[in-house]
N, C-alpha and C. Protein backbone atom coordinates (compact mmCIF):
# COMPACT_ATOMS: atom_id res chain seq x y z
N UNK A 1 -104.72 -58.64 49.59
CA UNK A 1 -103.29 -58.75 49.75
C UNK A 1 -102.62 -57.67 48.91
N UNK A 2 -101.61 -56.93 49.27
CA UNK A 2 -101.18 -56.49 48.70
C UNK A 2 -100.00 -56.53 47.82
N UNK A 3 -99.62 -55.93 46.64
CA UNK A 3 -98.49 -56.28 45.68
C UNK A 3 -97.16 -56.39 46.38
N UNK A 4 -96.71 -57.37 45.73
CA UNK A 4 -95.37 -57.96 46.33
C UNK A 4 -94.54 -57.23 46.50
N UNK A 5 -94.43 -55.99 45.72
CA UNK A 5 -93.56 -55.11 45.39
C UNK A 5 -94.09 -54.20 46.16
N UNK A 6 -94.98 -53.89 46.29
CA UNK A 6 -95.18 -52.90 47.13
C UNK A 6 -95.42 -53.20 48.72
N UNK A 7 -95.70 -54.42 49.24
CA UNK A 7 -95.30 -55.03 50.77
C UNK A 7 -93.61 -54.92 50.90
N UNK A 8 -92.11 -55.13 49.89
CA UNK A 8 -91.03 -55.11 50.02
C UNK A 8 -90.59 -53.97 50.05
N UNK A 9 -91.33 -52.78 49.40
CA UNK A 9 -90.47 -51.28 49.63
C UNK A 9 -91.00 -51.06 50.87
N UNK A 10 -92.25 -51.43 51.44
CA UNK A 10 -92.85 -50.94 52.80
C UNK A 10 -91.73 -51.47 53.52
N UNK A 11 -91.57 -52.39 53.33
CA UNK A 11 -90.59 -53.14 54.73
C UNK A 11 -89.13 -52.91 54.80
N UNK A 12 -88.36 -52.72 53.59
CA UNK A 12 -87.44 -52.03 53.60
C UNK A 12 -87.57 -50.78 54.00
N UNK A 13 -88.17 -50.02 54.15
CA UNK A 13 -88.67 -48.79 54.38
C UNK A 13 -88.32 -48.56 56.31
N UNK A 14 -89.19 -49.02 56.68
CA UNK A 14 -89.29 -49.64 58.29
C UNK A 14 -88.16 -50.49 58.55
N UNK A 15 -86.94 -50.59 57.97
CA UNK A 15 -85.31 -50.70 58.58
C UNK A 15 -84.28 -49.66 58.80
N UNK A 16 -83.63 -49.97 59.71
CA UNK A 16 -82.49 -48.90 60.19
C UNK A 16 -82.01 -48.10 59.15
N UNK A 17 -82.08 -47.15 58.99
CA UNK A 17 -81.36 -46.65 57.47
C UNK A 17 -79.87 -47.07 57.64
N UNK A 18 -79.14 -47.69 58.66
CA UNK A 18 -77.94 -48.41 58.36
C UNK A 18 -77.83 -49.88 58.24
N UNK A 19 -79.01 -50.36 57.75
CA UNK A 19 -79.60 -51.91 57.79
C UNK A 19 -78.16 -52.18 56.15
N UNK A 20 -78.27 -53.29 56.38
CA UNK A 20 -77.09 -53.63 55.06
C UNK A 20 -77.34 -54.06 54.62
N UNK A 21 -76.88 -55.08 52.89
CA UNK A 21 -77.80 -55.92 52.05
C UNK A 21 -78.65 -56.80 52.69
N UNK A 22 -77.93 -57.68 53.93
CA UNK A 22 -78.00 -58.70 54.73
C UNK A 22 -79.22 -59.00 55.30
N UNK A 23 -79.53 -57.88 56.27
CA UNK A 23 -80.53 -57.63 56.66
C UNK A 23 -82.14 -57.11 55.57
N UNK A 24 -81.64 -56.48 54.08
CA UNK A 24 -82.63 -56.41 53.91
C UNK A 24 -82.97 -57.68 53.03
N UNK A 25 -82.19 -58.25 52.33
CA UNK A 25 -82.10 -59.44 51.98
C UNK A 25 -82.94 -60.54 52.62
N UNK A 26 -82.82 -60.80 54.13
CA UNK A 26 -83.47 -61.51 55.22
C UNK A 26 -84.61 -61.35 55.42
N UNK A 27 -85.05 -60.09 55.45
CA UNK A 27 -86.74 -59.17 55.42
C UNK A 27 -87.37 -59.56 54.32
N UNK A 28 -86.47 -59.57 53.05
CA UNK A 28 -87.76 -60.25 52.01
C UNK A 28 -87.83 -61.72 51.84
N UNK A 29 -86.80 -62.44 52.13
CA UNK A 29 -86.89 -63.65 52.46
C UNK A 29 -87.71 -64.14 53.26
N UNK A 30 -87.98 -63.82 54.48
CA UNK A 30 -89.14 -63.65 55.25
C UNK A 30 -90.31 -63.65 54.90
N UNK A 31 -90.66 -62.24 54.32
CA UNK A 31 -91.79 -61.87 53.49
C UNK A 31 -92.10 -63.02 52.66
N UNK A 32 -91.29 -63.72 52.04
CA UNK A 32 -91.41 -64.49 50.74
C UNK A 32 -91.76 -66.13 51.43
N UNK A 33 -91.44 -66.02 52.52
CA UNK A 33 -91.82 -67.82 53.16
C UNK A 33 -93.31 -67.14 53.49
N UNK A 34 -93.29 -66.16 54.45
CA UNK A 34 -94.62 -65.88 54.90
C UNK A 34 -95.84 -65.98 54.16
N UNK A 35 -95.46 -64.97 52.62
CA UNK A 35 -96.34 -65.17 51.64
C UNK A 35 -96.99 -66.50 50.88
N UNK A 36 -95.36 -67.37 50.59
CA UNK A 36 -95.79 -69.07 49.95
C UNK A 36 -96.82 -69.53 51.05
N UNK A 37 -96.35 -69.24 52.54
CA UNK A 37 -97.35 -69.84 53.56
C UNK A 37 -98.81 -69.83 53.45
N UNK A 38 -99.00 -68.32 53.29
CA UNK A 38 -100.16 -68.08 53.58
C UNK A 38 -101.48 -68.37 51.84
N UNK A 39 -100.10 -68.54 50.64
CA UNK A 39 -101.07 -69.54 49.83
C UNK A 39 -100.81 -70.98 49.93
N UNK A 40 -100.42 -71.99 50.54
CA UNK A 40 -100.39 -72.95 50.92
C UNK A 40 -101.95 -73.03 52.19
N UNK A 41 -101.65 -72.37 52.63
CA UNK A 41 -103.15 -72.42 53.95
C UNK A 41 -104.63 -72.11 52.60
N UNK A 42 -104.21 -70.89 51.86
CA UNK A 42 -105.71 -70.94 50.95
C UNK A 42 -105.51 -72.22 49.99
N UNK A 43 -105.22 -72.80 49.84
CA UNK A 43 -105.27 -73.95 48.79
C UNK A 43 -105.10 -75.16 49.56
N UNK A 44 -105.26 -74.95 50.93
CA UNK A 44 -105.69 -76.30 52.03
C UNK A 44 -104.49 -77.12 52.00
N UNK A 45 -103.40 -77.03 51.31
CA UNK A 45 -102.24 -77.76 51.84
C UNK A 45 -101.82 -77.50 53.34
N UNK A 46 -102.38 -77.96 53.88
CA UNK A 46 -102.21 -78.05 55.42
C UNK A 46 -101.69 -79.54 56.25
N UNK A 47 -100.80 -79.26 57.19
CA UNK A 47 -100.46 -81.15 57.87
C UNK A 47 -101.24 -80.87 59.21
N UNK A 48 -101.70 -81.40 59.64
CA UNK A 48 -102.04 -81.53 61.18
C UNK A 48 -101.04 -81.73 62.14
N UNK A 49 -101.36 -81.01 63.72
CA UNK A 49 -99.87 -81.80 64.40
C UNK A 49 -99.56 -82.92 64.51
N UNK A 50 -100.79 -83.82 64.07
CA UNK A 50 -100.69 -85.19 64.63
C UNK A 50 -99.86 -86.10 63.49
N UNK A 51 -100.29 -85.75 62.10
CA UNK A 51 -99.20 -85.87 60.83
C UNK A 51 -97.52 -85.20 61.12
N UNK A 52 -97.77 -84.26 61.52
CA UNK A 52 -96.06 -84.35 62.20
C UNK A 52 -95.66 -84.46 62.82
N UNK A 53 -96.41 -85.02 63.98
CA UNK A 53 -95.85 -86.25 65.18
C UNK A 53 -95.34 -87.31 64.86
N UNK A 54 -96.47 -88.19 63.83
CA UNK A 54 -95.87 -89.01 63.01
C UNK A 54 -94.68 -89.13 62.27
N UNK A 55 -94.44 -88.33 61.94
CA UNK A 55 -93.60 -87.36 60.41
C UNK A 55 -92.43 -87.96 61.15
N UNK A 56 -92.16 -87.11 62.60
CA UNK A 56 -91.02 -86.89 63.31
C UNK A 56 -90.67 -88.50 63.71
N UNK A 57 -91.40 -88.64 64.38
CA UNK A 57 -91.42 -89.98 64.94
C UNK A 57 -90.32 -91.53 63.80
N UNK A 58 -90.79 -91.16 62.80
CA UNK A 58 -90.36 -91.94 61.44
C UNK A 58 -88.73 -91.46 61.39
N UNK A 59 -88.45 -90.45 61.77
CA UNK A 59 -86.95 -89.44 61.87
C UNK A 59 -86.03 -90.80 62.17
């Protein structure tokens, strides 16, 4: 994986050079769910669909 800091200048990088705070703001926000995600999957915190069938169902 690569450094956090260095996945956010890449990606700011690869926006419109008239992109505005907004948008780049949104891109690392992104980045930043994507990332918690993908250590949530290595540390097996995972639900099944069938746990959030349930989940919903309880709504």
């Amino acid at each position: 994986m690569i450094p956090a800091k260095q996945e956010a200048l890449e990606s700011i990088r690869k926006l419109p050079d008239d992109a505005d705070m907004e948008a780049i703001m949104y891109q690392l926000y992104v980045i930043d769910k994507v990332r918690k995600g993908q250590d949530a999957v290595n540390q097996g915190q995972l639900t099944t669909s069938e746990e959030l069938l349930r989940e919903i169902e309880q709504w």
